[in-house]
N, C-alpha and C. Protein backbone atom coordinates (compact mmCIF):
# COMPACT_ATOMS: atom_id res chain seq x y z
N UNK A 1 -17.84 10.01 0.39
CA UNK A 1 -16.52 9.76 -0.17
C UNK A 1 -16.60 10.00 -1.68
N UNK A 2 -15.58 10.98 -2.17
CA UNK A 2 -16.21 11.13 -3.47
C UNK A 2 -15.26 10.38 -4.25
N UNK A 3 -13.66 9.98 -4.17
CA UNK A 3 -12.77 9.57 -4.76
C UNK A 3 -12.92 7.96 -4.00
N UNK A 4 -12.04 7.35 -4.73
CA UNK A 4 -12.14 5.57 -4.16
C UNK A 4 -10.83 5.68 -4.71
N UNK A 5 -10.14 6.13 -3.09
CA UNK A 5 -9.06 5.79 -2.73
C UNK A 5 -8.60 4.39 -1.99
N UNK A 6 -7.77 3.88 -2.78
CA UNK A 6 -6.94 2.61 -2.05
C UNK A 6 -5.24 2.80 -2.06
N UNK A 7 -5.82 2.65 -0.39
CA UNK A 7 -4.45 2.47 0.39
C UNK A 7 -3.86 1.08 0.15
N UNK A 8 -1.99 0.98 -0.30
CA UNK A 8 -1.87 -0.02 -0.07
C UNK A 8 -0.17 -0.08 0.49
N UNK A 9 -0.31 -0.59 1.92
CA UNK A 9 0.91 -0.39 3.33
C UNK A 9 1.86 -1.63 2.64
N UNK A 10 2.95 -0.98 2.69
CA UNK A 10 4.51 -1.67 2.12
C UNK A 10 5.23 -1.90 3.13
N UNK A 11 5.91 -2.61 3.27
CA UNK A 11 7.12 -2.80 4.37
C UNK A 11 7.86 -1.68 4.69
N UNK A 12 8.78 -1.35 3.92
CA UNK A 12 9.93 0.15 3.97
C UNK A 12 9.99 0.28 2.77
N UNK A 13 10.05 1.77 2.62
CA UNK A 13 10.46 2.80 1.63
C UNK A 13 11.94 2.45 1.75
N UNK A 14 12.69 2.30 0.25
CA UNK A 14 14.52 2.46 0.52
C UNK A 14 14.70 3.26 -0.96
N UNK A 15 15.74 4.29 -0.71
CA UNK A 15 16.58 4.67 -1.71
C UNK A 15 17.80 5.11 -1.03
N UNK A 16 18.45 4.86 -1.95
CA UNK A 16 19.46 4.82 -1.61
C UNK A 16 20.37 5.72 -1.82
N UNK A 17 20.49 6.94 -2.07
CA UNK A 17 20.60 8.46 -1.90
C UNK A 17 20.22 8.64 -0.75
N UNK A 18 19.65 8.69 0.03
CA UNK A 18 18.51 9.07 1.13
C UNK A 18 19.38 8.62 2.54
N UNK A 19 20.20 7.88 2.60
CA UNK A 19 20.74 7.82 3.97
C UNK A 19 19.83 7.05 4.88
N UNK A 20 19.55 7.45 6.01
CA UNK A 20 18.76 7.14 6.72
C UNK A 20 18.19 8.22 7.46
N UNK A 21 17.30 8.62 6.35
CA UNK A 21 16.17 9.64 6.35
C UNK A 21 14.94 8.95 6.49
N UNK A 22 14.10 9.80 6.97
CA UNK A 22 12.72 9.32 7.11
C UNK A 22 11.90 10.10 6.34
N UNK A 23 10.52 9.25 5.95
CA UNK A 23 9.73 9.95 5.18
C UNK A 23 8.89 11.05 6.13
N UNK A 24 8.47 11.69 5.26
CA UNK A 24 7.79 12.92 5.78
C UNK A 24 6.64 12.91 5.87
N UNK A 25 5.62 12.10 4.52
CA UNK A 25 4.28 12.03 4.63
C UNK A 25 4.06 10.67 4.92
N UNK A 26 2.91 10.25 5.63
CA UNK A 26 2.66 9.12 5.55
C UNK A 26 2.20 8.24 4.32
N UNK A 27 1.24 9.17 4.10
CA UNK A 27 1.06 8.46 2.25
C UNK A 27 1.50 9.42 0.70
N UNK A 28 1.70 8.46 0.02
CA UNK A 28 2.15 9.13 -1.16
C UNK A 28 1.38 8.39 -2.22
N UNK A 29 1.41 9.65 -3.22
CA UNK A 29 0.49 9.14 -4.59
C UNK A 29 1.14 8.60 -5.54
N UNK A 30 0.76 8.30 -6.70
CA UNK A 30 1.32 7.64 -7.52
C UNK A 30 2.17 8.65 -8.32
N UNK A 31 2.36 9.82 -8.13
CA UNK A 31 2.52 10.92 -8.72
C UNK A 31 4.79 11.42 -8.27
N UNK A 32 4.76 11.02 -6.94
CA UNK A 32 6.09 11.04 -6.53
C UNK A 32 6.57 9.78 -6.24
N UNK A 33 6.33 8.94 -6.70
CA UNK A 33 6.76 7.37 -7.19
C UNK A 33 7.68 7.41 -8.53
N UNK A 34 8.40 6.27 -8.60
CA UNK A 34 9.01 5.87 -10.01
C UNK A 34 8.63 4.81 -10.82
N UNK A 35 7.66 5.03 -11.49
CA UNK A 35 6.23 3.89 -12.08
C UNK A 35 6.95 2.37 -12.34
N UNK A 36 8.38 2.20 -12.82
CA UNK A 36 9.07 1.41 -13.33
C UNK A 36 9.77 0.91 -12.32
N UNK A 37 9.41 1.17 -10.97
CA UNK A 37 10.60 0.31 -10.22
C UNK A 37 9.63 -0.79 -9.42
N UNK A 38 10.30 -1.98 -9.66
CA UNK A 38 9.61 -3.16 -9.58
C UNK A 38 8.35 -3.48 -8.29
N UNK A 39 8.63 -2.70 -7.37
CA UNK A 39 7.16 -3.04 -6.16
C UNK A 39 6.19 -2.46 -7.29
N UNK A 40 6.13 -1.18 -7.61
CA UNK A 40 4.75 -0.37 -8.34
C UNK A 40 4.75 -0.63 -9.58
N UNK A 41 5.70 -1.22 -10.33
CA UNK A 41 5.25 -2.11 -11.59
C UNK A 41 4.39 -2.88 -11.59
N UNK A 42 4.25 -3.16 -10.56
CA UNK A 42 3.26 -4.73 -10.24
C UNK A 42 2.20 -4.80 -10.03
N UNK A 43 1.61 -3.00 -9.22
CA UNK A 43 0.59 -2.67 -9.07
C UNK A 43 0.11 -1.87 -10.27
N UNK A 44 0.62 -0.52 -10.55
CA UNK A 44 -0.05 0.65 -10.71
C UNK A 44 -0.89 0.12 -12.22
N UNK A 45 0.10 -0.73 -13.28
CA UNK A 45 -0.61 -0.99 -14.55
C UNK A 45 -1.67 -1.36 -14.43
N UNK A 46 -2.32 -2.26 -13.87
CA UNK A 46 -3.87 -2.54 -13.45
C UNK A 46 -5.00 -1.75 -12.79
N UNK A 47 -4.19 -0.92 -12.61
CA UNK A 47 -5.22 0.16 -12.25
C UNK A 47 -5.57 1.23 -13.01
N UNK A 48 -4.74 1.36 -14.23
CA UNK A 48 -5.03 2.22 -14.84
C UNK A 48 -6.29 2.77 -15.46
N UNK A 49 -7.01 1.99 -15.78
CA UNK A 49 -8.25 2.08 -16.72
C UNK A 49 -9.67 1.79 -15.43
N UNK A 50 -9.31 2.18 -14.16
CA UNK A 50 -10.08 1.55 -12.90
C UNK A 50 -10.39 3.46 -12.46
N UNK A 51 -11.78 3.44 -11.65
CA UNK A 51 -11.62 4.36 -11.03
C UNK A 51 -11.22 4.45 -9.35
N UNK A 52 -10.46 3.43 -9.31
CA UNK A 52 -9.76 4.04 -7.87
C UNK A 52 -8.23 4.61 -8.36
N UNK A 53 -8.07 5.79 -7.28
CA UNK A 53 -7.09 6.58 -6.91
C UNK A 53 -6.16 5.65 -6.14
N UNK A 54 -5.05 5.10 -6.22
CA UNK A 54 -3.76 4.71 -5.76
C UNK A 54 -3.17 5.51 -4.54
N UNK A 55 -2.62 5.44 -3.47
CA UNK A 55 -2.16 5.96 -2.85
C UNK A 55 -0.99 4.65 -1.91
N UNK A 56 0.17 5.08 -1.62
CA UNK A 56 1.36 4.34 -0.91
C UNK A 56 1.39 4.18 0.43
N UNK A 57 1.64 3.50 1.54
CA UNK A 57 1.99 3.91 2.76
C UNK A 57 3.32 2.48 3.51
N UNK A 58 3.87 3.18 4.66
CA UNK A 58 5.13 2.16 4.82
C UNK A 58 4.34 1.52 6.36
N UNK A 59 5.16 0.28 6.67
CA UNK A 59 4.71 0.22 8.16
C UNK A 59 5.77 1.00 9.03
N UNK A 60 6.76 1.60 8.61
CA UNK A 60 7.81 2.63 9.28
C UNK A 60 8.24 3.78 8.71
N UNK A 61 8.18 4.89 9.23
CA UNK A 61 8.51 5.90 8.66
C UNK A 61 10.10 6.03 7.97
N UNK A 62 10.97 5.35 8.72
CA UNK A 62 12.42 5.00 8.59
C UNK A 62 12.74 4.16 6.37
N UNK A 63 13.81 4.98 5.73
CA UNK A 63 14.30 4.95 4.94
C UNK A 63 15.04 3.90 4.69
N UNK A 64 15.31 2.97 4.06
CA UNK A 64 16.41 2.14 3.64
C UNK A 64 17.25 2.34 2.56
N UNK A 65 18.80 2.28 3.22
CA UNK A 65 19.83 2.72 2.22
C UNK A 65 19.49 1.41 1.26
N UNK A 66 19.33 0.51 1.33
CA UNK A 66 19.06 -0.77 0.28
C UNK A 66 17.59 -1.38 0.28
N UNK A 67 17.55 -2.23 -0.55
CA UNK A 67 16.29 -2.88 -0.77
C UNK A 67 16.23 -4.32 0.70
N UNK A 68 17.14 -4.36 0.80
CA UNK A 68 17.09 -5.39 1.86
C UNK A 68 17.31 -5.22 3.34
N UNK A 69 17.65 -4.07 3.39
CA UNK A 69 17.69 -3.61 4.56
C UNK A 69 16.04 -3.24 5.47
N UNK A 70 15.74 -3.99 6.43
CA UNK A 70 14.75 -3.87 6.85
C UNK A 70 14.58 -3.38 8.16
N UNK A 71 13.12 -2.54 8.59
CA UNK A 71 12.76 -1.75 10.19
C UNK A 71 11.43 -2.82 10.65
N UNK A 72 11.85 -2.63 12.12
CA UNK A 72 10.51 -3.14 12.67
C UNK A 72 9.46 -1.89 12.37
N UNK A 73 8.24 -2.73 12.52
CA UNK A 73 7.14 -2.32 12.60
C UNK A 73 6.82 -0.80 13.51
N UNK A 74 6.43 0.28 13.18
CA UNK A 74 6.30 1.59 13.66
C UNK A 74 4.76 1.89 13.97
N UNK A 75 4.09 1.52 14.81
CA UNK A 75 2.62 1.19 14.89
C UNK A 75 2.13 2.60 14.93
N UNK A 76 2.81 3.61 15.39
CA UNK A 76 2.29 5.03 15.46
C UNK A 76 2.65 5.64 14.15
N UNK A 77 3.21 5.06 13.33
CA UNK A 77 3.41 5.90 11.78
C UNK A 77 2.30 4.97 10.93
N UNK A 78 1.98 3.57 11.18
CA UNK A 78 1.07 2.87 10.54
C UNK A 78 -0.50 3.69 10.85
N UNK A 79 -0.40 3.87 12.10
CA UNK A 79 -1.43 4.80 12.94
C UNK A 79 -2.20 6.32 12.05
N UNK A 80 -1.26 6.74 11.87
CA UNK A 80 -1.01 7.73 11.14
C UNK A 80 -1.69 7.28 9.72
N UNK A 81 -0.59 6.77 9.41
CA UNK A 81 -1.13 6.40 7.73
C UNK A 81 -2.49 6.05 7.56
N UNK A 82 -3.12 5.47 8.27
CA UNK A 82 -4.43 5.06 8.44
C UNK A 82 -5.79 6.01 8.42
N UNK A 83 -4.93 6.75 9.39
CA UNK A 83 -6.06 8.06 10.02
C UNK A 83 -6.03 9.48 9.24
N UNK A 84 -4.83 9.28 8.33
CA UNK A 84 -4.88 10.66 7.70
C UNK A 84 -5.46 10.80 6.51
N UNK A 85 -6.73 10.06 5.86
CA UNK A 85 -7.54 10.57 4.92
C UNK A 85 -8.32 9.40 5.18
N UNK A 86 -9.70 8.87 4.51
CA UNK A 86 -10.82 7.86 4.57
C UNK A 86 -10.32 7.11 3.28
N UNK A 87 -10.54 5.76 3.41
CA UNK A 87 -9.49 5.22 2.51
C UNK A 87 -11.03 4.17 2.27
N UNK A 88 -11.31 4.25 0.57
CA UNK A 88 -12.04 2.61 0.42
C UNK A 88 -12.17 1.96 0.83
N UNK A 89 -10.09 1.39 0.51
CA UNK A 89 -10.08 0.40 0.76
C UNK A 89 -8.63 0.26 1.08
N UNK A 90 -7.91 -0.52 2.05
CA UNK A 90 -6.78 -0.64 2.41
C UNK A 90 -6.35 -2.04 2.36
N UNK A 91 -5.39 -2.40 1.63
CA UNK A 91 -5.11 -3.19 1.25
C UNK A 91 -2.96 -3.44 1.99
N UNK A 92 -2.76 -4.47 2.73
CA UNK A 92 -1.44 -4.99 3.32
C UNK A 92 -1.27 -5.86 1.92
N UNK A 93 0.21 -5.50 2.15
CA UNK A 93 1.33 -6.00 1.03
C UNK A 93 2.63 -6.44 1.33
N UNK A 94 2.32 -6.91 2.54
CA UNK A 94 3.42 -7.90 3.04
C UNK A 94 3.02 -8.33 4.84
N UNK A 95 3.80 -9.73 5.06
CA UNK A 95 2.99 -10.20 6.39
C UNK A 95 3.43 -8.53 7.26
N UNK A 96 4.79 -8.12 6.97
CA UNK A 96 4.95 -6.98 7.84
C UNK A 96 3.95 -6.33 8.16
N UNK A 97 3.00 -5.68 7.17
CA UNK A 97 1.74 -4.89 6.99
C UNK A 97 0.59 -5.41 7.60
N UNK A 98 0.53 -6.57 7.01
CA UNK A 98 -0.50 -8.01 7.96
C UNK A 98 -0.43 -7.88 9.58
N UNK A 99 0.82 -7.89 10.23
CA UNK A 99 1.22 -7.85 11.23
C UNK A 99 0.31 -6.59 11.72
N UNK A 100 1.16 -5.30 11.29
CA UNK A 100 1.32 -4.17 11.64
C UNK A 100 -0.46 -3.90 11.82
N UNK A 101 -1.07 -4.22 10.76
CA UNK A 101 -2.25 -3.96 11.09
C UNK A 101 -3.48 -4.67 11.74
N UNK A 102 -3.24 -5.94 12.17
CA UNK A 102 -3.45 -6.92 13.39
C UNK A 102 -3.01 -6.30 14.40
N UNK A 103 -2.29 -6.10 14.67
CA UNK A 103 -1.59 -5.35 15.98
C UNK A 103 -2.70 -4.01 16.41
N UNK A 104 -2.91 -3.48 15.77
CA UNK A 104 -3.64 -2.08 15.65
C UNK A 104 -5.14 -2.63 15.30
N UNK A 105 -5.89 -3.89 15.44
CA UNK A 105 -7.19 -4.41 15.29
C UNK A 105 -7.49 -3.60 13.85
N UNK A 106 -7.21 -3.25 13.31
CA UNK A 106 -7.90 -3.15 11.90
C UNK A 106 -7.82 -4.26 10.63
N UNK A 107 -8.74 -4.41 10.01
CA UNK A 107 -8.81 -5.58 9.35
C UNK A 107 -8.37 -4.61 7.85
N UNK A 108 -7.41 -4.97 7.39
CA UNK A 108 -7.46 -4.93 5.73
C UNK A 108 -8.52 -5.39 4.80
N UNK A 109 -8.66 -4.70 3.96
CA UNK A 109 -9.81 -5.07 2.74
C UNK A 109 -9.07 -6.49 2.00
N UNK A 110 -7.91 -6.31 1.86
CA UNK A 110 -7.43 -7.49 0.89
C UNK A 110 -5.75 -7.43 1.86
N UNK A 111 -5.16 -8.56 1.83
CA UNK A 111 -4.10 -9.09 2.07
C UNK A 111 -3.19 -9.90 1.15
N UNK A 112 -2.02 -9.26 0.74
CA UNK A 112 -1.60 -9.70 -0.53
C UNK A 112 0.20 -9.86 -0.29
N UNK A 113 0.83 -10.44 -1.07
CA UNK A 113 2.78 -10.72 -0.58
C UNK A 113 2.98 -9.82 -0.81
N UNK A 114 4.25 -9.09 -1.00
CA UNK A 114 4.89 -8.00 -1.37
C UNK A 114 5.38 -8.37 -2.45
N UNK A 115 4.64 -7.00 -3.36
CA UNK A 115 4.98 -7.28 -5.09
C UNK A 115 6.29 -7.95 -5.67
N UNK A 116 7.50 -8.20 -4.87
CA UNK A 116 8.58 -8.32 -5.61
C UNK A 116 8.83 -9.41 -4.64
N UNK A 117 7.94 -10.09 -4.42
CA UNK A 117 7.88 -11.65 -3.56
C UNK A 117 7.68 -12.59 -4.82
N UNK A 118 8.42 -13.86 -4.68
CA UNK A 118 8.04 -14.82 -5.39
C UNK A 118 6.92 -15.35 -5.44
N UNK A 119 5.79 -14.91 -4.35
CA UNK A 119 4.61 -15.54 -4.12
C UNK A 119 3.56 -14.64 -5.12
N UNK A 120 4.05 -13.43 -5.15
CA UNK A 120 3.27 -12.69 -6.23
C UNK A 120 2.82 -13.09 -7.49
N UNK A 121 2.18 -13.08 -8.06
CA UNK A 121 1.31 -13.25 -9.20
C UNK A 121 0.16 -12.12 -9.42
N UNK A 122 0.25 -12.67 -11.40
CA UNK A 122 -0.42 -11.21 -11.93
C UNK A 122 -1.95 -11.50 -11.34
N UNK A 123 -2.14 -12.92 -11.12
CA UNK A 123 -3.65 -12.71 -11.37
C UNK A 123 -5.04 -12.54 -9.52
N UNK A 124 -3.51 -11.99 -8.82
CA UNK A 124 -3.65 -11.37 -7.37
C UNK A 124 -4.30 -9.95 -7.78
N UNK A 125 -3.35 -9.03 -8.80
CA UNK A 125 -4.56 -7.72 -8.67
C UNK A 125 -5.47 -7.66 -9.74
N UNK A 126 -5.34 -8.89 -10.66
CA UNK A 126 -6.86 -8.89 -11.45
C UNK A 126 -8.12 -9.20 -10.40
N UNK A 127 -8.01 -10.49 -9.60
CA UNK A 127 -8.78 -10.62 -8.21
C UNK A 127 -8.95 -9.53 -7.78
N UNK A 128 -8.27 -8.61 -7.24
CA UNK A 128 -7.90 -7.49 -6.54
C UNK A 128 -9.15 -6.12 -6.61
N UNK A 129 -8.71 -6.08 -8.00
CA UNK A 129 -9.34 -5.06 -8.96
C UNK A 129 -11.23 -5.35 -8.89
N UNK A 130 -11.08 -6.76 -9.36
CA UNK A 130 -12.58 -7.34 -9.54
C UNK A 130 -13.16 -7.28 -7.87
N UNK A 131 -12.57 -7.58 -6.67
CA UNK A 131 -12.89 -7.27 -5.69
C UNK A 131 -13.46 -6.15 -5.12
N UNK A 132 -12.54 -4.58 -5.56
CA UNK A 132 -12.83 -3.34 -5.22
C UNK A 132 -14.24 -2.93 -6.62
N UNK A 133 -14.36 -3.60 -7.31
CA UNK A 133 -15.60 -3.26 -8.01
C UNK A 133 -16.39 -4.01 -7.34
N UNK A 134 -16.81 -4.80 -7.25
CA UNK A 134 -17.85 -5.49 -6.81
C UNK A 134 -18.07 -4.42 -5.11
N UNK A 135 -17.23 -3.90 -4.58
CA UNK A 135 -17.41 -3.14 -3.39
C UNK A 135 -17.88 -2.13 -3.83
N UNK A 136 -17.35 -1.61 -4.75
CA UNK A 136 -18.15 -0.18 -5.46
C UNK A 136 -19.53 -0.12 -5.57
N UNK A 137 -19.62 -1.05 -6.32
CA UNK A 137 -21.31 -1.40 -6.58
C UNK A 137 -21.80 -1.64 -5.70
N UNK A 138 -21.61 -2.13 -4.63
CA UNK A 138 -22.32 -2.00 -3.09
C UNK A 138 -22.25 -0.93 -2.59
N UNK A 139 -21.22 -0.10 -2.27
CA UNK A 139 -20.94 1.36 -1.99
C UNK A 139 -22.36 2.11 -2.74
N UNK A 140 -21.84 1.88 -4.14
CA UNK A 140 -23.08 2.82 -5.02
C UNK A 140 -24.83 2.72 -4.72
N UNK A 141 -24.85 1.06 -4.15
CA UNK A 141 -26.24 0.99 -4.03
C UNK A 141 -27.00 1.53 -3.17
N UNK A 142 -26.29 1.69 -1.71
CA UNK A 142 -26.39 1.70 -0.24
C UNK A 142 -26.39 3.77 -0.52
């Protein structure tokens, strides 16, 4: 593995232009994101100065015209997201994700609320961060 990529599975993608469109890829980089809109505010700044690579994924392929509008769980698009590159570390960001990936026996590296949850706090991806290093350095030794 030469990059230390971390996956981290969101409930639903919504914009609201978009109708009820579905996404196309399963994961997305930090690159076709909008750095300033409050889920990836929460993440991406802490990672900046880190060498893992960021990458997005939904537990449904399905679009939301709003932020509150919510899909059940899509276990064959979570499926997907999973299987389509070797991931560090994968990290759930809401019980949805928790769920979604219990369901499918895979254990997440870290389990965390969804960034724009009241339960969130900054000092979840300082933990976070200090977690995927300390894995590195095991990675590196082995």
């Amino acid at each position: 593995m030469e990059e230390l990529k971390v996956l981290f599975i969101l409930e639903n993608f919504y914009g609201y232009r978009m109708g009820r469109a579905k996404l196309k890829f399963p994961v997305y980089g930090v690159g076709l994101i909008n750095k300033k809109n409050a889920t990836y505010s929460r993440i991406i700044p802490y990672f900046n100065d880190t060498p893992f690579r960021l990458y997005f994924g939904e537990t449904t392929a399905l679009i939301a015209k709003t932020k509150d509008e919510k899909f059940d769980i899509d276990l064959e698009w979570l499926k997907k997201t999973l299987e389509c590159d070797e991931w560090f570390a994968v990290i759930a960001c809401c019980k949805k994700a928790q769920d979604g990936l219990k369901q499918l026996k895979f254990e997440p590296f870290m389990s965390l609320p969804h960034p724009t949850s009241w339960k969130w706090r900054k000092q979840m991806m300082i933990d976070c961060i200090e977690n995927l290093n300390k894995k590195k350095e095991e990675y590196e030794k082995s």
